[in-house]
C-alpha atoms as a PDB file:
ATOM      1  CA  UNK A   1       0.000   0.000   0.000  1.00  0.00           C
ATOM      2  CA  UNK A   2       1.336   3.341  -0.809  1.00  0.00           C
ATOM      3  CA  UNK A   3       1.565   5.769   1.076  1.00  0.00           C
ATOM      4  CA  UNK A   4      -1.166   8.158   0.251  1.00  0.00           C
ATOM      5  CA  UNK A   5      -3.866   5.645   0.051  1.00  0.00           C
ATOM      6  CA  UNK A   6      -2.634   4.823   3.876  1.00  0.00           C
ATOM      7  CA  UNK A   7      -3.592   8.085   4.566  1.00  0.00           C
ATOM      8  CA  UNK A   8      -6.906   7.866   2.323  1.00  0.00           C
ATOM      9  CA  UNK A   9      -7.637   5.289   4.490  1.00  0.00           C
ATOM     10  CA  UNK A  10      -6.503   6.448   7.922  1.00  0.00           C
ATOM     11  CA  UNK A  11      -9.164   6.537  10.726  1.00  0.00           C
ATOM     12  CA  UNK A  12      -7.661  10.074  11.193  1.00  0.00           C
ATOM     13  CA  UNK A  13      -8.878  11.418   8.172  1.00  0.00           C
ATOM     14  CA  UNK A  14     -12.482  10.497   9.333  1.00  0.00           C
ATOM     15  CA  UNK A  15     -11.595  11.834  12.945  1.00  0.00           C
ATOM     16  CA  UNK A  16     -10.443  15.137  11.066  1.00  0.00           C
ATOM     17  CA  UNK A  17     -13.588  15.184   9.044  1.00  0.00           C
ATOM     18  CA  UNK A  18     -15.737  14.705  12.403  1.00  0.00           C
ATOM     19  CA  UNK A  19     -13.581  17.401  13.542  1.00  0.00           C
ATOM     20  CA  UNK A  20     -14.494  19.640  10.995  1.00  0.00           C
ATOM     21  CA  UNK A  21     -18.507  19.120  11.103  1.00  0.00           C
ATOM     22  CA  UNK A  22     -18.077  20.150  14.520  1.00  0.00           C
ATOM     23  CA  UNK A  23     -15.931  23.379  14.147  1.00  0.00           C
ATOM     24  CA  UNK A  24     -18.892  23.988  11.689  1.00  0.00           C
ATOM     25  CA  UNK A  25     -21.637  23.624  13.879  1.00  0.00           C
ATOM     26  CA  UNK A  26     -19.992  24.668  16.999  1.00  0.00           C
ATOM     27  CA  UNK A  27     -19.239  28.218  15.244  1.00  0.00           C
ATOM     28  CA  UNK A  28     -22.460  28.385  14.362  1.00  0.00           C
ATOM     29  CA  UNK A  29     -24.089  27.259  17.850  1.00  0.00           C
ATOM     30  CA  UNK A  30     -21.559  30.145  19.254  1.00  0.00           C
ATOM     31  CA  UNK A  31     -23.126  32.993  17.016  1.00  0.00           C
ATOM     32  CA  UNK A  32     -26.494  31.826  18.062  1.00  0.00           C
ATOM     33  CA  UNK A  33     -25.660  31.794  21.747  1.00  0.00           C
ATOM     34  CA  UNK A  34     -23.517  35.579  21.669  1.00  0.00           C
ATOM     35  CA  UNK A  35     -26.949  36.749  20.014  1.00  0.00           C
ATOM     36  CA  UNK A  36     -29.127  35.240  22.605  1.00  0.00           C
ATOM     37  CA  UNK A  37     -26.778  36.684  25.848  1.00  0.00           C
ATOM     38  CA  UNK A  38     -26.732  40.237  24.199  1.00  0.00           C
ATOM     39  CA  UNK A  39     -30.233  39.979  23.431  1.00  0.00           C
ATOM     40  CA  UNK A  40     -31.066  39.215  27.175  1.00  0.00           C
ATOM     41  CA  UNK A  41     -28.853  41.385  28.845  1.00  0.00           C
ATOM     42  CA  UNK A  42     -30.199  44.435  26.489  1.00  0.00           C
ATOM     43  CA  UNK A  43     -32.963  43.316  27.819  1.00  0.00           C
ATOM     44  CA  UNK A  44     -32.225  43.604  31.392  1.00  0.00           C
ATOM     45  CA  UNK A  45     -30.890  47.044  30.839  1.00  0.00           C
ATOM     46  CA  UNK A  46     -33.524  48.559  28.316  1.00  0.00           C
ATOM     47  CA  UNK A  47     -36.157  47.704  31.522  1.00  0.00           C
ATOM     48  CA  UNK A  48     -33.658  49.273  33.682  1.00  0.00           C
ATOM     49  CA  UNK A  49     -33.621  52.178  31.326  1.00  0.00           C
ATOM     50  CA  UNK A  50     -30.363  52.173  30.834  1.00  0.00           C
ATOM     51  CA  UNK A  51     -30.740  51.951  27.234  1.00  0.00           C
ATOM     52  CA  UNK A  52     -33.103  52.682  24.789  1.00  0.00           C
ATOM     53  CA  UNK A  53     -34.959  50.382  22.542  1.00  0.00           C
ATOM     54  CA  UNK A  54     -33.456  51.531  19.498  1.00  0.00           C
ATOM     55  CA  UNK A  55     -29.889  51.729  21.653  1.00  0.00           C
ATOM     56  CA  UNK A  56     -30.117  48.160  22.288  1.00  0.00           C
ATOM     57  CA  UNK A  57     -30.950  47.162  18.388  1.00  0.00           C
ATOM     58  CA  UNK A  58     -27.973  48.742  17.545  1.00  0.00           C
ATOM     59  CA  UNK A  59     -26.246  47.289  19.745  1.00  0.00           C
ATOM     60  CA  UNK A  60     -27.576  43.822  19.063  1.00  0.00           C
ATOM     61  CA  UNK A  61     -26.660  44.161  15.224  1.00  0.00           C
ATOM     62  CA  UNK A  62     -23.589  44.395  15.775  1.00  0.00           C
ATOM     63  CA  UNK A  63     -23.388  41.627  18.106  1.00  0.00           C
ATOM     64  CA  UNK A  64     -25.040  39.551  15.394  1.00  0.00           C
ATOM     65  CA  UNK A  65     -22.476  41.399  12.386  1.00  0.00           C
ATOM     66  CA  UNK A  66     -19.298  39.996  14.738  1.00  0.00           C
ATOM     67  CA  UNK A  67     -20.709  37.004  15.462  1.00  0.00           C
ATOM     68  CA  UNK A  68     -21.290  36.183  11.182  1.00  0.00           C
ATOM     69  CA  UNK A  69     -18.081  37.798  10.439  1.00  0.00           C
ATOM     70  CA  UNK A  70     -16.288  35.143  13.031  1.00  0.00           C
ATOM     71  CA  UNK A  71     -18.181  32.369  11.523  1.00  0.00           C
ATOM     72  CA  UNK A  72     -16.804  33.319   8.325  1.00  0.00           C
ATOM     73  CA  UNK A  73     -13.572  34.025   9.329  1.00  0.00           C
ATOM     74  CA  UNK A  74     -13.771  30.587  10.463  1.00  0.00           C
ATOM     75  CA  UNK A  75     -15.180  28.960   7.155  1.00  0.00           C
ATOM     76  CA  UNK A  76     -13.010  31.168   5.101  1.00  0.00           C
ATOM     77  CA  UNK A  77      -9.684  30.538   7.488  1.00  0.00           C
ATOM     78  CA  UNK A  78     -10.029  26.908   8.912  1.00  0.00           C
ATOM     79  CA  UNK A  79     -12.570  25.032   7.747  1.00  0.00           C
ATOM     80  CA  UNK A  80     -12.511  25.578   3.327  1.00  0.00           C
ATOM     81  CA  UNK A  81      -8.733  24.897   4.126  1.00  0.00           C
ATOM     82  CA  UNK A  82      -8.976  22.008   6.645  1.00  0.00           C
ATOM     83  CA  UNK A  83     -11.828  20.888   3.578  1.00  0.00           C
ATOM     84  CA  UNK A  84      -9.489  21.007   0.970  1.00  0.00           C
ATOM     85  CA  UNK A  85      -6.824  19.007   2.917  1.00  0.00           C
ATOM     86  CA  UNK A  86      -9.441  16.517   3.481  1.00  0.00           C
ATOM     87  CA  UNK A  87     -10.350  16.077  -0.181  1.00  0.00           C
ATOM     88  CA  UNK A  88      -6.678  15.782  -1.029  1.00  0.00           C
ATOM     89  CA  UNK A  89      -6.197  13.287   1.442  1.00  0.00           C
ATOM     90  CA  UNK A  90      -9.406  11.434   0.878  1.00  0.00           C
ATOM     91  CA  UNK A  91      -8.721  11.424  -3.123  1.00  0.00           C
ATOM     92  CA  UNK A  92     -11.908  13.328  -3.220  1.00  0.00           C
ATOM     93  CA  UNK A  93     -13.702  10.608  -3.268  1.00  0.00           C
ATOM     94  CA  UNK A  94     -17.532  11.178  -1.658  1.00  0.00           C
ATOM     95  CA  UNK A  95     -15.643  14.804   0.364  1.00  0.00           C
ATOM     96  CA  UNK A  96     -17.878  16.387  -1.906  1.00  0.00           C
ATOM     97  CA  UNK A  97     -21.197  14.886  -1.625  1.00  0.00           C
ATOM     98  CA  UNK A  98     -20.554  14.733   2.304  1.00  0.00           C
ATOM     99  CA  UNK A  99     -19.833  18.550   2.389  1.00  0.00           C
ATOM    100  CA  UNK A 100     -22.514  19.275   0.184  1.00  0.00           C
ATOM    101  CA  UNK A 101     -24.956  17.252   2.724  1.00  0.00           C
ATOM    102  CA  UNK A 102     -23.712  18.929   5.579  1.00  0.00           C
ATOM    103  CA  UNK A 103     -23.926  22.622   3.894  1.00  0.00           C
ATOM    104  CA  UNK A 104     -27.557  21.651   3.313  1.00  0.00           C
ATOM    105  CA  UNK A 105     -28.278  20.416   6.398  1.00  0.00           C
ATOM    106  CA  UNK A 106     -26.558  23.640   7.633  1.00  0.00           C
ATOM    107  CA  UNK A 107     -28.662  25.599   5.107  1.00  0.00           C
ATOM    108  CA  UNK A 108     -31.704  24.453   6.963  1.00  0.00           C
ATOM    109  CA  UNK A 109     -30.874  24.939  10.210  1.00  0.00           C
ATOM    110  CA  UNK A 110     -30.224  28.418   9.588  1.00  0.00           C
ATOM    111  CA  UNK A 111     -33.633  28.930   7.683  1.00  0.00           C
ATOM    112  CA  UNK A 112     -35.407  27.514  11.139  1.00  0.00           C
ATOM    113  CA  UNK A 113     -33.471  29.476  13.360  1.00  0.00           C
ATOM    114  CA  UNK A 114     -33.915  32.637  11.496  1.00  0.00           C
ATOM    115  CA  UNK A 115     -37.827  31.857  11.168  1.00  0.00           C
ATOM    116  CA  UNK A 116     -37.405  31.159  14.563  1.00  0.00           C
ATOM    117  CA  UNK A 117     -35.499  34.188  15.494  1.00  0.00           C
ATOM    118  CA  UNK A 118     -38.447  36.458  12.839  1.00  0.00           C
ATOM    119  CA  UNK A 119     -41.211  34.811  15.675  1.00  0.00           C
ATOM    120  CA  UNK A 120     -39.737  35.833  18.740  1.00  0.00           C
END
């Protein structure tokens, strides 16, 4: 066996890919979570009046602009990177359909949580 289809074949190549599903989701589930504290704690403060209403949504958008531009930062830094490792090491062989699962499954979560987010 050559060397690079050891590698192909490697548990660690799955563990990396497991890895990478869960940078993915834990980035996201981080965004979600920042948006939630701020929106609570603005809250807390806007019955205080210490803020405003319209203070507080300002403030909150650009909670929610950091928190997308560190997810991706993230895709754009570590995981399309760690991805393309992956595919090299993995011959490309089903990388592709896999991603493209997960970035719809991703896809949908982020439609329900922004319908969800629209109903609160």
């Amino acid at each position: 066996m050559d060397r690079l289809q050891a590698v192909r074949d490697s548990p660690r190549v799955a563990s990396l890919d497991s890895f990478m599903r869960i940078l993915a989701h834990g980035a996201q589930g981080i965004g979600e979570g920042a948006r939630s504290e701020a929106r609570r704690v603005l809250d807390v403060l806007v019955e205080r009046g210490d803020l405003s209403r319209s203070e507080a949504q300002e403030i909150e958008s650009h909670v929610a602009a950091a928190a997308d531009a560190h997810r991706r930062w993230l895709g754009e830094r570590v995981l399309e990177p760690l991805g393309r490792a992956l595919e090299a090491a993995n011959g490309g062989a089903g990388l592709d359909r896999r991603l493209a699962a997960i970035e719809e499954r991703l896809a949908r979560i982020e439609a329900l949580a922004a319908r969800d987010r629209s109903g609160s």
